[in-house]
Each structure stands twice: as structure tokens, then as C-alpha cells.
C-alpha atoms as a PDB file:
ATOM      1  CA  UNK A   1       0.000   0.000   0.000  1.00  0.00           C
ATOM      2  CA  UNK A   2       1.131   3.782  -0.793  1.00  0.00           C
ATOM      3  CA  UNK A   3      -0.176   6.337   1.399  1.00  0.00           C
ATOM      4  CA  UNK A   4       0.775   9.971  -0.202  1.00  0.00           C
ATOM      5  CA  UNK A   5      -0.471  13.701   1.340  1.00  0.00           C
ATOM      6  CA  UNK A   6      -0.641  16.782  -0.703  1.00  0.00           C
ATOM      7  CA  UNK A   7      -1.976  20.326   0.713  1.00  0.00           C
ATOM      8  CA  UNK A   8      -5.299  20.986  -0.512  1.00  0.00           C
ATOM      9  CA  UNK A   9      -4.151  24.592   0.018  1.00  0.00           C
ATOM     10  CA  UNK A  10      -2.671  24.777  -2.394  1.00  0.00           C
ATOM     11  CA  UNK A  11      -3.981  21.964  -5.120  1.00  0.00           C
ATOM     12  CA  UNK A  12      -7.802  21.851  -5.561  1.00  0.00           C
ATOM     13  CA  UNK A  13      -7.781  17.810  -5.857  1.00  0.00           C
ATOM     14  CA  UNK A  14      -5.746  15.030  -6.302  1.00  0.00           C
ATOM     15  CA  UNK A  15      -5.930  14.662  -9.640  1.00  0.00           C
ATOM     16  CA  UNK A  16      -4.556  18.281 -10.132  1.00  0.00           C
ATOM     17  CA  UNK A  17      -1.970  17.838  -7.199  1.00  0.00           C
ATOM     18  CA  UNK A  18      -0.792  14.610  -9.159  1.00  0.00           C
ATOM     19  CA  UNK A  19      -0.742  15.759 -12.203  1.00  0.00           C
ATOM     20  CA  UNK A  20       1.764  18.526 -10.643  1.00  0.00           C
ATOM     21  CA  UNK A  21       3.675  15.783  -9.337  1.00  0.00           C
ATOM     22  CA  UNK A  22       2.833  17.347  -5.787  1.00  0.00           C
ATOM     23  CA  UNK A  23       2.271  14.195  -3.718  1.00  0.00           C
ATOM     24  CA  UNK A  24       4.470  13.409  -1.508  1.00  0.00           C
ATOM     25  CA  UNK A  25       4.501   9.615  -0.169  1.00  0.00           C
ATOM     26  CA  UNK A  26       4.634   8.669   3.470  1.00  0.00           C
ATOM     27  CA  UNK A  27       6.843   5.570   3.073  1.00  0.00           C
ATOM     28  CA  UNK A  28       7.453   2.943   5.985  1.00  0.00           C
ATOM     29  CA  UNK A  29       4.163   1.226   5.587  1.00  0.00           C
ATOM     30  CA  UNK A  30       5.745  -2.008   4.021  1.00  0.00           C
ATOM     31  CA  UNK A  31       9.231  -3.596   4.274  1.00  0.00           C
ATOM     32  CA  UNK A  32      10.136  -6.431   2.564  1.00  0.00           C
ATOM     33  CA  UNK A  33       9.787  -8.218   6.135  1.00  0.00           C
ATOM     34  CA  UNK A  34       6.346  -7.574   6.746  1.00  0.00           C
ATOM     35  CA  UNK A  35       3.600  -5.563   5.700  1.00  0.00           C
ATOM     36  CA  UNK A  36       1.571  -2.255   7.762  1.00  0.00           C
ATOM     37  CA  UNK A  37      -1.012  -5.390   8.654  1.00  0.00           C
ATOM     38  CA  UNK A  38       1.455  -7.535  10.488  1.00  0.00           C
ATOM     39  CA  UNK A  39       2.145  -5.355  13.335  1.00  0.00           C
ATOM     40  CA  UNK A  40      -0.026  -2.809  14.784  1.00  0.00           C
ATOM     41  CA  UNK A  41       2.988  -1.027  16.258  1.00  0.00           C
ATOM     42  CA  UNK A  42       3.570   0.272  13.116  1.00  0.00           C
ATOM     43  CA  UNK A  43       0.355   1.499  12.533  1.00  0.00           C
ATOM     44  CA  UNK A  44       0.435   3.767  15.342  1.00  0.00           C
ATOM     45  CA  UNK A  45       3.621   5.268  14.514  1.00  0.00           C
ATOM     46  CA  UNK A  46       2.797   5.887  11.225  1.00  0.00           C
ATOM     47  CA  UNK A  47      -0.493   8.139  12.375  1.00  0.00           C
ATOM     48  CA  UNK A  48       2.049   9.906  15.106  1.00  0.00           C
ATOM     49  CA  UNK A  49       3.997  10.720  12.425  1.00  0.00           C
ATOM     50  CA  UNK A  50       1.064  11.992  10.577  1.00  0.00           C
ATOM     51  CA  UNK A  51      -0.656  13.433  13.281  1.00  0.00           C
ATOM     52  CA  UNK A  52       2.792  15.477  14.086  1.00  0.00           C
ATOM     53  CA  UNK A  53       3.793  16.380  11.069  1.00  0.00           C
ATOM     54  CA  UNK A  54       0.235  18.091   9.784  1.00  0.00           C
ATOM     55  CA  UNK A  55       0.633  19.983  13.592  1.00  0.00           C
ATOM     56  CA  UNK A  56       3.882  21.910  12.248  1.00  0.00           C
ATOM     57  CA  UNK A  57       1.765  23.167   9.048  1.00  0.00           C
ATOM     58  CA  UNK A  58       0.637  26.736   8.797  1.00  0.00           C
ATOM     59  CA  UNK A  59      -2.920  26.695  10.490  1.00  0.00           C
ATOM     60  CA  UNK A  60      -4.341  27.796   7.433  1.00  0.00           C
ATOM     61  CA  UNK A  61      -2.865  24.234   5.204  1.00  0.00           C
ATOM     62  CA  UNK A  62      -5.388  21.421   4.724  1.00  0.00           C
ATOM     63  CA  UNK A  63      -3.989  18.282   4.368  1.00  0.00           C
ATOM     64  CA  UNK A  64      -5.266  15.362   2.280  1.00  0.00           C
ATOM     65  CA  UNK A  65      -4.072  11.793   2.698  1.00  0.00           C
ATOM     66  CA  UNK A  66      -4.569   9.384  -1.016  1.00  0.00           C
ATOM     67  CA  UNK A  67      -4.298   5.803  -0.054  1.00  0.00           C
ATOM     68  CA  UNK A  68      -3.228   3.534  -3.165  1.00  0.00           C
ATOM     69  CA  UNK A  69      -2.753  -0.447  -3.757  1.00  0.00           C
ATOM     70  CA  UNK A  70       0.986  -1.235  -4.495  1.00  0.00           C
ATOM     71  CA  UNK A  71       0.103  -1.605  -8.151  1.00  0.00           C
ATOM     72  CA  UNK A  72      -1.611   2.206  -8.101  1.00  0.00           C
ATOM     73  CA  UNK A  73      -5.225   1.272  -7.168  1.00  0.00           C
ATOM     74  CA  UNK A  74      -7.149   4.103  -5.725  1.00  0.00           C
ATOM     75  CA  UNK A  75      -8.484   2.474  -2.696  1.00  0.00           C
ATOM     76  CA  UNK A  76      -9.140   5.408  -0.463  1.00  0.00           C
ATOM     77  CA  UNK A  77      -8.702   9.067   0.613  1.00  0.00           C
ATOM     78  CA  UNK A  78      -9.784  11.840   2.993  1.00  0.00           C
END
């Protein structure tokens, strides 16, 4: 799975914020050990980091988080 952010501040969608090569992937979510689903540890720290990194935005950025398959799937996004 590929999680990616872009500021919605700044691109209207992610389509537009893709096709500006804006996205910007949160890696870490698979190894080639074991996957996001094997350990919930890993899970957690990945929405700290998350959580803490969209805390030392401007106040005024809006974040969006595009969740893909490995092989590009759209599966989610918020």
C-alpha cells in the first residue's frame, strides 16, 4: 500500500496535485519483512507521524491523505 499527502491549500484535488507531481509519499508502511497489517505497532507510529507532522503546518494548510494499492489502485482518501 502507498499512502501519499498533498496540501489541498494549495492543489484543488488530487488529480490536479498529481498531475503537478505534488504528492508526496509517506513511506514505511511495508518492508520487505512484513507488511503495515502484520504489526499494529507500526500502525500507530505511522499516524504519530502523521498526526505530528500536519501539527507543524501553517494553520491555514489542509492536508489530504490518497491511499493507493501497491500496483496504483485508488483504494481510499480523505
Amino acid at each position: 500500500m502507498i499512502l501519499y499527502f498533498y496540501r489541498q491549500d494549495m492543489y484543488g484535488s488530487y488529480a490536479e496535485a498529481n498531475a503537478k507531481d505534488a504528492l508526496r509519499e509517506i513511506s514505511g508502511l511495508t518492508t520487505e519483512y512484513r507488511s503495515l497489517y502484520d504489526v499494529g505497532g507500526d500502525l500507530a507510529d505511522t499516524l504519530e507521524a502523521i498526526h505530528k507532522t500536519s501539527k507543524m503546518m501553517d494553520e491555514k494548510s489542509v492536508i489530504r491523505y490518497v491511499l493507493l494499492d501497491d500496483d496504483g489502485t485508488f483504494l481510499d482518501a480523505c
